[in-house]
Protein backbone atom coordinates (compact mmCIF):
# COMPACT_ATOMS: atom_id res chain seq x y z
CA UNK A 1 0.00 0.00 0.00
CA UNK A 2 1.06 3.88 -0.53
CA UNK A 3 0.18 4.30 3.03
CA UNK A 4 3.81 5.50 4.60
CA UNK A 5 2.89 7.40 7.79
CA UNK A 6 -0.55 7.62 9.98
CA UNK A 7 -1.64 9.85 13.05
CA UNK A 8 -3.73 8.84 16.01
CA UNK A 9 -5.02 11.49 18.38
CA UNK A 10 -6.37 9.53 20.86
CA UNK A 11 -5.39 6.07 22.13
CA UNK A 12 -8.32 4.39 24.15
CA UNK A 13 -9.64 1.15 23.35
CA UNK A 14 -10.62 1.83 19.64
CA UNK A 15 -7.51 3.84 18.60
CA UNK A 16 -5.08 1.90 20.54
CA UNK A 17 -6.86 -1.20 19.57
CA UNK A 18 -6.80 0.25 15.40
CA UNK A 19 -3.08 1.25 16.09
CA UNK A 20 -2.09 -2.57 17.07
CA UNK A 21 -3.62 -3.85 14.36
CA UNK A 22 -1.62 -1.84 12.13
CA UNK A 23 1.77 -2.47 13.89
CA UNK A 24 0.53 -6.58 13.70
CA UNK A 25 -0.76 -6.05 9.70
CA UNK A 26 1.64 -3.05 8.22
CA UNK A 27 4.75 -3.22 10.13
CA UNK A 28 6.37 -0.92 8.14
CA UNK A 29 4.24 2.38 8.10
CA UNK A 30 5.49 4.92 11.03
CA UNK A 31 3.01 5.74 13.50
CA UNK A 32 2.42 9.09 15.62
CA UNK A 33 0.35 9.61 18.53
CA UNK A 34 -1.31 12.47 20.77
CA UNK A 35 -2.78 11.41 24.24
CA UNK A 36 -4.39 13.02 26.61
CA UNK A 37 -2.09 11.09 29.19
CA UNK A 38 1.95 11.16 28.53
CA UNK A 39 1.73 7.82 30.62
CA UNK A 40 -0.35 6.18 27.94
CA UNK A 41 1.95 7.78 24.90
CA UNK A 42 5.23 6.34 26.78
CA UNK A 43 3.37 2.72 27.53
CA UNK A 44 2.70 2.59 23.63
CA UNK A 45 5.75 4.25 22.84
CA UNK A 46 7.55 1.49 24.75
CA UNK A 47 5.67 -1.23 23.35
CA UNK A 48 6.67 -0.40 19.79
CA UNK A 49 3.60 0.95 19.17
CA UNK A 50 4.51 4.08 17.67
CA UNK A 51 7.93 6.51 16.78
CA UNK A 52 7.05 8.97 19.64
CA UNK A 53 8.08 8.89 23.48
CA UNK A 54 6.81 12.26 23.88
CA UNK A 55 3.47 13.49 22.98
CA UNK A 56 3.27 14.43 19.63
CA UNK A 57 2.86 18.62 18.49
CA UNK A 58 0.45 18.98 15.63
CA UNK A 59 3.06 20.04 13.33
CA UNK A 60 4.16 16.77 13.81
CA UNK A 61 1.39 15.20 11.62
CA UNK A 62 1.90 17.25 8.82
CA UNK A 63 2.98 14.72 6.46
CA UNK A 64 0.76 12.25 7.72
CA UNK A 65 -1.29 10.22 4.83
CA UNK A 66 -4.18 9.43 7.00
CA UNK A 67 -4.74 11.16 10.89
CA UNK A 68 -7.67 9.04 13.11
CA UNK A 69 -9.25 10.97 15.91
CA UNK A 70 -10.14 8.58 18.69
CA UNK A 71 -11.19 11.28 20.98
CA UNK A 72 -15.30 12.56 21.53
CA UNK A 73 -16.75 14.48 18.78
CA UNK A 74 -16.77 17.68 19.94
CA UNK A 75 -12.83 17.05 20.74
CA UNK A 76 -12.59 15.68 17.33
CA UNK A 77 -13.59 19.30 16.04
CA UNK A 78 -11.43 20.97 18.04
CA UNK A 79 -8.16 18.78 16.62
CA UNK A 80 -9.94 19.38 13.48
CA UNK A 81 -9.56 23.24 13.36
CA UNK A 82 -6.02 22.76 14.57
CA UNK A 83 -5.13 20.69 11.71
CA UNK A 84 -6.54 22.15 9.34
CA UNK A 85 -4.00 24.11 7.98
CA UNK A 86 -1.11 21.92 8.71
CA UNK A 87 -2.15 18.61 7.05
CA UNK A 88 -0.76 18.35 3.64
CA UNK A 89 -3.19 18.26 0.54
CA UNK A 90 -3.01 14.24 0.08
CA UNK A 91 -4.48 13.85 3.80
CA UNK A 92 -7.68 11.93 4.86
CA UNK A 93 -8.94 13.00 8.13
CA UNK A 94 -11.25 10.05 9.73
CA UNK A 95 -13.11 9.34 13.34
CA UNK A 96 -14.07 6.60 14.64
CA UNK A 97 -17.12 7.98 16.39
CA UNK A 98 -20.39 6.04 16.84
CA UNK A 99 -22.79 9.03 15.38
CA UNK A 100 -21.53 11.16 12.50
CA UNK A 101 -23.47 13.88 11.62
CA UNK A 102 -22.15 16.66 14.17
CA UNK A 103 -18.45 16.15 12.92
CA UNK A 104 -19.33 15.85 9.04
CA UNK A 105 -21.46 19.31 9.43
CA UNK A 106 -18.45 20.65 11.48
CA UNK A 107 -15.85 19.65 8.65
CA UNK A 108 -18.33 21.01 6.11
CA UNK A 109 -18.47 24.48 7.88
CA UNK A 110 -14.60 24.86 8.04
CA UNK A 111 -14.31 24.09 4.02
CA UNK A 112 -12.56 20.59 5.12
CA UNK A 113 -14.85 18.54 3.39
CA UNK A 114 -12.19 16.96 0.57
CA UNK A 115 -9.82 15.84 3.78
CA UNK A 116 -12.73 14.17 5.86
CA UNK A 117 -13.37 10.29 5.64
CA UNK A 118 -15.55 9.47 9.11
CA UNK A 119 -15.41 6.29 10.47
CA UNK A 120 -17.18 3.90 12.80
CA UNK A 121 -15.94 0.52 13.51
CA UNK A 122 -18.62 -1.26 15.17
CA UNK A 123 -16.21 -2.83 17.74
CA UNK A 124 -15.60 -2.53 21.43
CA UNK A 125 -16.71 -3.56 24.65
CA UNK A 126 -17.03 -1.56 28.18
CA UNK A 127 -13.58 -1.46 28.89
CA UNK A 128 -11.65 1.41 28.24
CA UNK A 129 -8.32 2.27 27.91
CA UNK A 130 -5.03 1.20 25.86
CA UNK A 131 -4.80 -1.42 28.60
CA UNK A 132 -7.98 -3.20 26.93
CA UNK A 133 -6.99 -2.34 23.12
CA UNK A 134 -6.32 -5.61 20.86
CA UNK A 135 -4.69 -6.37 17.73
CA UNK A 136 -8.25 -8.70 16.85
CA UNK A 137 -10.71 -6.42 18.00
CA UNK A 138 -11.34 -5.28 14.33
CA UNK A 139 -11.50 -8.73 12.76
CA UNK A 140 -14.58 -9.40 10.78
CA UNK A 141 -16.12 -6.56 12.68
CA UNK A 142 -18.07 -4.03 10.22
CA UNK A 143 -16.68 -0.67 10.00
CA UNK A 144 -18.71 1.86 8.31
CA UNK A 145 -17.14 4.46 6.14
CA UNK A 146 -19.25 7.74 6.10
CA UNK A 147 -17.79 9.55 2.73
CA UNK A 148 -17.88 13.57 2.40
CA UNK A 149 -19.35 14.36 -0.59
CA UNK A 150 -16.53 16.35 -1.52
CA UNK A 151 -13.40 13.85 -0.87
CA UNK A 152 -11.86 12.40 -4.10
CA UNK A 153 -13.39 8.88 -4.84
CA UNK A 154 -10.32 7.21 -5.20
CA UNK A 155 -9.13 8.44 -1.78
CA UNK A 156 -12.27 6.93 -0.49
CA UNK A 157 -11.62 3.84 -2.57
CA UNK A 158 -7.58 3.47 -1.21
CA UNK A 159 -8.81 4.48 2.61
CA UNK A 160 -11.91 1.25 1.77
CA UNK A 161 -9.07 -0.94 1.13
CA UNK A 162 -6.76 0.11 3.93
CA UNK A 163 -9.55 -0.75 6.44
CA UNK A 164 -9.96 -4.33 4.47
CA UNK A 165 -6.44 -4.67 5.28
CA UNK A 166 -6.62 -4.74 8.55
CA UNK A 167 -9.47 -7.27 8.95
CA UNK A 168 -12.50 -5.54 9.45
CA UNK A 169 -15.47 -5.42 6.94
CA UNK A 170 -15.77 -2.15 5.26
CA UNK A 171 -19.64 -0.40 4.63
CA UNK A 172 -19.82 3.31 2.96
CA UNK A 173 -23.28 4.92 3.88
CA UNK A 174 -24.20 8.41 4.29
CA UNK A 175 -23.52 9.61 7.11
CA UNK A 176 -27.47 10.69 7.92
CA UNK A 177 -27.94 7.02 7.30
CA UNK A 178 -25.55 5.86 9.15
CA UNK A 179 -26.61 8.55 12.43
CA UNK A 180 -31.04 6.73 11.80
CA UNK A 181 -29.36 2.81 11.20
CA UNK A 182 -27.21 3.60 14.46
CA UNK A 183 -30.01 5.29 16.81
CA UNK A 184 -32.49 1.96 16.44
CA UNK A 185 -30.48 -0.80 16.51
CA UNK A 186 -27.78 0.75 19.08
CA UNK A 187 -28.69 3.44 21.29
CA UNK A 188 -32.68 2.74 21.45
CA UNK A 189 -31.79 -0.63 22.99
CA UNK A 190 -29.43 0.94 25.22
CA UNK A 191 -32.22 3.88 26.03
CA UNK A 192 -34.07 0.71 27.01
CA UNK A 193 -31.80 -1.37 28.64
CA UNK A 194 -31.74 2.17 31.00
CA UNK A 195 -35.15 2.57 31.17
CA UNK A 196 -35.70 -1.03 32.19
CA UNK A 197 -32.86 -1.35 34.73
CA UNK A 198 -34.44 1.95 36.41
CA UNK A 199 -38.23 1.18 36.23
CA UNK A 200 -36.99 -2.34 38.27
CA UNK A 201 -35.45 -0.69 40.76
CA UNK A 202 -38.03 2.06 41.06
CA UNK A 203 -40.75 -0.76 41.18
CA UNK A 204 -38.70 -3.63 43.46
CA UNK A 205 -39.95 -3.80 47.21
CA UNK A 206 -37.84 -3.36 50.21
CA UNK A 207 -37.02 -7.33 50.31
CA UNK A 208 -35.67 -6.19 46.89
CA UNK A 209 -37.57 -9.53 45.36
CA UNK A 210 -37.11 -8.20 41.71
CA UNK A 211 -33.34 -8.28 41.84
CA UNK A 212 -33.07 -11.19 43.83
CA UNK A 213 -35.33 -13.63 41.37
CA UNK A 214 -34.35 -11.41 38.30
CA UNK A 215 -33.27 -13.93 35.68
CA UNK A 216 -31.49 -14.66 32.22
CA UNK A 217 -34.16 -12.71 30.23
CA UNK A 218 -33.78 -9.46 32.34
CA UNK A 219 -30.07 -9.85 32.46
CA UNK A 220 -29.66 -10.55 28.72
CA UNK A 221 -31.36 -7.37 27.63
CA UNK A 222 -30.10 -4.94 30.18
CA UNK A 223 -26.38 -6.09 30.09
CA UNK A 224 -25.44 -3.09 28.14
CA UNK A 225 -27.34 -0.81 30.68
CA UNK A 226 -23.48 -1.07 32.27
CA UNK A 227 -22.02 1.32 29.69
CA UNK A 228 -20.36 4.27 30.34
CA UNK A 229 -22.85 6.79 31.02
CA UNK A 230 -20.31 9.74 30.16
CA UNK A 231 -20.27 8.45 26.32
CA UNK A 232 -24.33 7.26 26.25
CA UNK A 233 -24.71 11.14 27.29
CA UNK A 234 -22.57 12.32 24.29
CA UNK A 235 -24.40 10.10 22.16
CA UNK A 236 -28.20 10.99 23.16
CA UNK A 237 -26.42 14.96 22.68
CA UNK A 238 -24.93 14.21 19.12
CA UNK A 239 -27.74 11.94 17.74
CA UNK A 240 -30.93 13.78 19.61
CA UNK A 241 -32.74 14.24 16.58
CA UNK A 242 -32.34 10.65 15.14
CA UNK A 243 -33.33 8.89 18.79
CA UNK A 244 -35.84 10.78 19.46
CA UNK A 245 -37.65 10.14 15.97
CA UNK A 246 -36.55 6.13 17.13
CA UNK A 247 -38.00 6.67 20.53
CA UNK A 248 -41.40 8.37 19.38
CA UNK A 249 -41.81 5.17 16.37
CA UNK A 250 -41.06 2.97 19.91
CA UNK A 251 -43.69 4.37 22.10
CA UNK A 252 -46.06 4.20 19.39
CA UNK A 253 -45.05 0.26 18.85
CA UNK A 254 -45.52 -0.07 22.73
CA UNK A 255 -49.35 1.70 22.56
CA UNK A 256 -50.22 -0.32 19.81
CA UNK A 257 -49.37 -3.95 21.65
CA UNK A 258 -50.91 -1.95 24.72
CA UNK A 259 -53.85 -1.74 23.17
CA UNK A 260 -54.29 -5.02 22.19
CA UNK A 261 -53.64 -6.83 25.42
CA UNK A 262 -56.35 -4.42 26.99
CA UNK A 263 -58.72 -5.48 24.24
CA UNK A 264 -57.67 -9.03 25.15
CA UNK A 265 -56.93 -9.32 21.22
CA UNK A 266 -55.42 -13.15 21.34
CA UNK A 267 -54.64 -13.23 17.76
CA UNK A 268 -52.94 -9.67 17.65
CA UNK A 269 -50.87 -10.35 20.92
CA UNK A 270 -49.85 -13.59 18.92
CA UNK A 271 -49.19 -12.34 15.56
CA UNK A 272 -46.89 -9.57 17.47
CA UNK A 273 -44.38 -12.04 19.23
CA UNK A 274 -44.56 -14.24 15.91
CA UNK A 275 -43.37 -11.20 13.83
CA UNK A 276 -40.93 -10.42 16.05
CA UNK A 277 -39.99 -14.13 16.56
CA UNK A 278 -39.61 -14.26 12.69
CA UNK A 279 -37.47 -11.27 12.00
CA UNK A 280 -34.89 -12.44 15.37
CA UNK A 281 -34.61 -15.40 14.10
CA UNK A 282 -33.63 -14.57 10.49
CA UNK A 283 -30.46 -12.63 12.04
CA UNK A 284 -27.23 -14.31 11.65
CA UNK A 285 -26.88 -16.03 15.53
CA UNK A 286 -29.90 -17.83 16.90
CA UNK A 287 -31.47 -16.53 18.76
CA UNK A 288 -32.03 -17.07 22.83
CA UNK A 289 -35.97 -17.59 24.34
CA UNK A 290 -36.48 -14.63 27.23
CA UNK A 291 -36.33 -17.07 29.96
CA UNK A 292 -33.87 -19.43 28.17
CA UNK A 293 -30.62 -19.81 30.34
CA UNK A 294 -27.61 -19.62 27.72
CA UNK A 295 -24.14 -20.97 27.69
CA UNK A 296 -22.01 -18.59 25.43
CA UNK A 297 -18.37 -18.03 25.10
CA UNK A 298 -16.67 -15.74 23.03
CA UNK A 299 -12.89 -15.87 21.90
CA UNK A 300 -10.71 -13.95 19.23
CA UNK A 301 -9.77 -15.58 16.10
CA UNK A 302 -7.59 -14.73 12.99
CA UNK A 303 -9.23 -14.56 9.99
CA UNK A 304 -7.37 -17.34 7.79
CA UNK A 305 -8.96 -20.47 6.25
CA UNK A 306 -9.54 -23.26 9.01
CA UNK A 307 -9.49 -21.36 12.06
CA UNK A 308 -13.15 -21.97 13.36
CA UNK A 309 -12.79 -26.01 11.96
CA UNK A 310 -9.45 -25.94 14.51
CA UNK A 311 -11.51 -24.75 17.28
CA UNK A 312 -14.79 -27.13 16.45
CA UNK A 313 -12.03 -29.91 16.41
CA UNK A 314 -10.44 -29.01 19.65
CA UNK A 315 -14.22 -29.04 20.99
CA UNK A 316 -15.70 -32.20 19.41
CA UNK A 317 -12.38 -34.52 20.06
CA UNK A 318 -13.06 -34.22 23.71
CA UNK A 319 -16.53 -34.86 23.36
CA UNK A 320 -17.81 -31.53 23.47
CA UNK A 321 -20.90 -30.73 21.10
CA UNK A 322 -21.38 -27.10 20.04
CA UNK A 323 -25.06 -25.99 20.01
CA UNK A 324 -24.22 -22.80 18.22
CA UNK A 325 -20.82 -20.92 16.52
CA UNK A 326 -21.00 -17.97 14.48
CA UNK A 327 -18.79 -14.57 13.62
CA UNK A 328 -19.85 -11.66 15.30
CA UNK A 329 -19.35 -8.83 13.13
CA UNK A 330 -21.11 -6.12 14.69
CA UNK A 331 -19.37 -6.46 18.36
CA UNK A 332 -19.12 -2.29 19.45
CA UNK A 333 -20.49 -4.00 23.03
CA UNK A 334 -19.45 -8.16 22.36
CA UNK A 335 -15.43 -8.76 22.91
CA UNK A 336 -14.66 -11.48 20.92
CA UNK A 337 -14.84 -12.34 17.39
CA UNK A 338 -16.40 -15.93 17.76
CA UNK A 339 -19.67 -16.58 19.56
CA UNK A 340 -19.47 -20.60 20.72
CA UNK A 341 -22.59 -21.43 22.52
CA UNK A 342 -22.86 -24.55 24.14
CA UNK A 343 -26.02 -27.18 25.95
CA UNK A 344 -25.22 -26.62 29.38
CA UNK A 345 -23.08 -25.48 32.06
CA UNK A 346 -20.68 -28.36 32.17
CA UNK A 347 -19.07 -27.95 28.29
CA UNK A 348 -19.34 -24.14 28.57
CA UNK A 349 -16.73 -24.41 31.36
CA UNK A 350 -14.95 -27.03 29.82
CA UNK A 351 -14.95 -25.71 26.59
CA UNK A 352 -13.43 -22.25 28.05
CA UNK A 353 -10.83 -23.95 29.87
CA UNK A 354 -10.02 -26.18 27.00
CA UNK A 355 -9.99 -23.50 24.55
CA UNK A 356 -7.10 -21.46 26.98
CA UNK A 357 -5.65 -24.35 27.31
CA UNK A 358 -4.36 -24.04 23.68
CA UNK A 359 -4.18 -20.39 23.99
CA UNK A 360 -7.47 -18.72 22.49
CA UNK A 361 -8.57 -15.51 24.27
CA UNK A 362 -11.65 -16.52 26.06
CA UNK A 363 -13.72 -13.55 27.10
CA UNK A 364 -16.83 -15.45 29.63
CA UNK A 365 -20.61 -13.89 29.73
């Protein structure tokens, strides 16, 4: 690739993560970082991450081909304007930010619109920090390119195949597409998963009896209510407009089954789980019954022709059966890039310490 030199302000999970993919993938391209902790530029520096001990100036990413800002949006701008006149003319500005539209409107009003690529690799977990980054945490996971309409198509084409490069699974949308496809099937459920968590504890007694019998099904869909609450509140700022179109469409989708339990409308009640049965199902991991307690494992894994037949051979030649194995492509809240599930307790914890055993990454539900 012509790729020779890259830029990363910001190196949390997703930028430290991107940054040791690259060192694993492309070697040979330099690297340069800005942190906002000299610790965390001297613990990358020292593992060979990048060419700087000390933080880097912005004149220092001047002749940078492509410069990632891993830091909030509204820090993002502020690089942004900073950069903007020291970048050279060849340079693609991206993000890696989970909505898009506040940074593409910001690059739009400072004329930056032919430099700006944004980004979202749907990858990550809770954890934070370059302390949690991978060199797999991109692998098979999608990562959406959101193209200004100004940038040079074959820039956009070359930055496509850089990401394919380093594992992950390349998408261009627009970016307002990108901002309505990420407010309903990302931060609704989270909104949810909030709203859930809080009505239970509003509602439970003082023998706390919710919590205590509260079961797979609640736990399953309010796992994510454990995110950060400092980015869910950037988010619900950055994307208001999209999630609250998604939360008004909700409401009315909760009314409607409202209204037919209170007309005690059997056949509507039905035909609502069955649709929604229908549509879960069709996705590309089975699915798991509310109440249904499930055994699941995940575990990183390099892309490259017989890597999950190694790990189903590992599994079945010590009698393990495997109820369910599939690549998890969209994991922005899933570490891991397999999803094993297994019949019951026993093999799950068998199968995790198996799998370590031969030195797979196990991350445990």
């Amino acid at each position: 690739m012509s790729i020779k030199k890259l830029g990363f302000i910001g190196l949390g999970l997703i930028g430290g993560s991107i940054v040791k993919t690259c060192r694993r993938i492309h070697p040979e391209i330099k690297i340069t970082a800005l942190s906002g902790h000299q610790s965390t530029i001297t613990t990358a520096y020292e593992e060979g991450l990048i060419e700087n001990g000390k933080n880097a100036s912005m004149e220092e990413f001047s002749d940078c081909d492509y410069i990632f800002l891993c830091t909030p949006v509204q820090q993002n701008i502020i690089y942004i304007k900073q950069l903007q006149h020291i970048i050279k003319d060849s340079c693609i500005l991206t993000d890696v930010g989970s909505v898009k539209g506040d940074i593409h409107r910001a690059v739009a009003a400072l004329g930056m619109e032919s430099h700006f690529i944004g980004g979202h690799p749907m990858a990550g977990s809770e954890k934070t920090g370059l302390s949690n980054a991978t060199a797999y945490l991109l692998e098979n996971a999608y990562y959406i390119i959101t193209p200004s309409s100004a940038v040079n198509p074959a820039y956009v084409q070359e930055f496509k195949s850089f990401i394919e490069s380093l594992g992950a699974i390349p998408m261009l949308l627009n970016y307002d597409a990108h901002d309505a496809a990420t407010a309903a099937i990302s931060h609704l459920p989270h909104i949810i998963a909030a709203a859930l968590v809080n009505f239970v504890e509003e509602s439970d007694d003082s023998m706390e009896t919710m919590k205590t019998i509260a079961a797979g099904g609640f736990r399953d869909i309010t796992r994510i209510a454990s995110s950060s609450p400092v980015m869910w509140e950037e988010i619900c700022m950055t994307n208001k407009e999209q999630i609250l179109q998604m939360l008004d469409a909700y409401q009315a989708k909760l009314h409607n089954i409202q209204k037919k339990i209170a007309a005690s409308d059997a056949k509507g009640v039905r035909s609502f789980f069955q649709s929604s049965k229908d549509y879960r199902d069709s996705l590309s991991v089975a699915p798991k019954g509310p109440m249904k307690t499930v055994f699941e494992l995940y575990c990183d894994l390099i892309d490259e022709a017989g890597g999950i037949a190694a790990i189903a051979a590992i599994l079945a030649s010590n009698n393990l059966s495997i109820k369910n194995i599939g690549i998890i492509h969209n994991r922005e809240f899933e570490e891991g890039v397999l999803k094993i599930e297994m019949y019951d307790k026993s093999s799950y914890e068998r199968a995790t310490k198996l799998l370590r055993k031969y030195h797979y990454t196990v991350y445990e539900r």
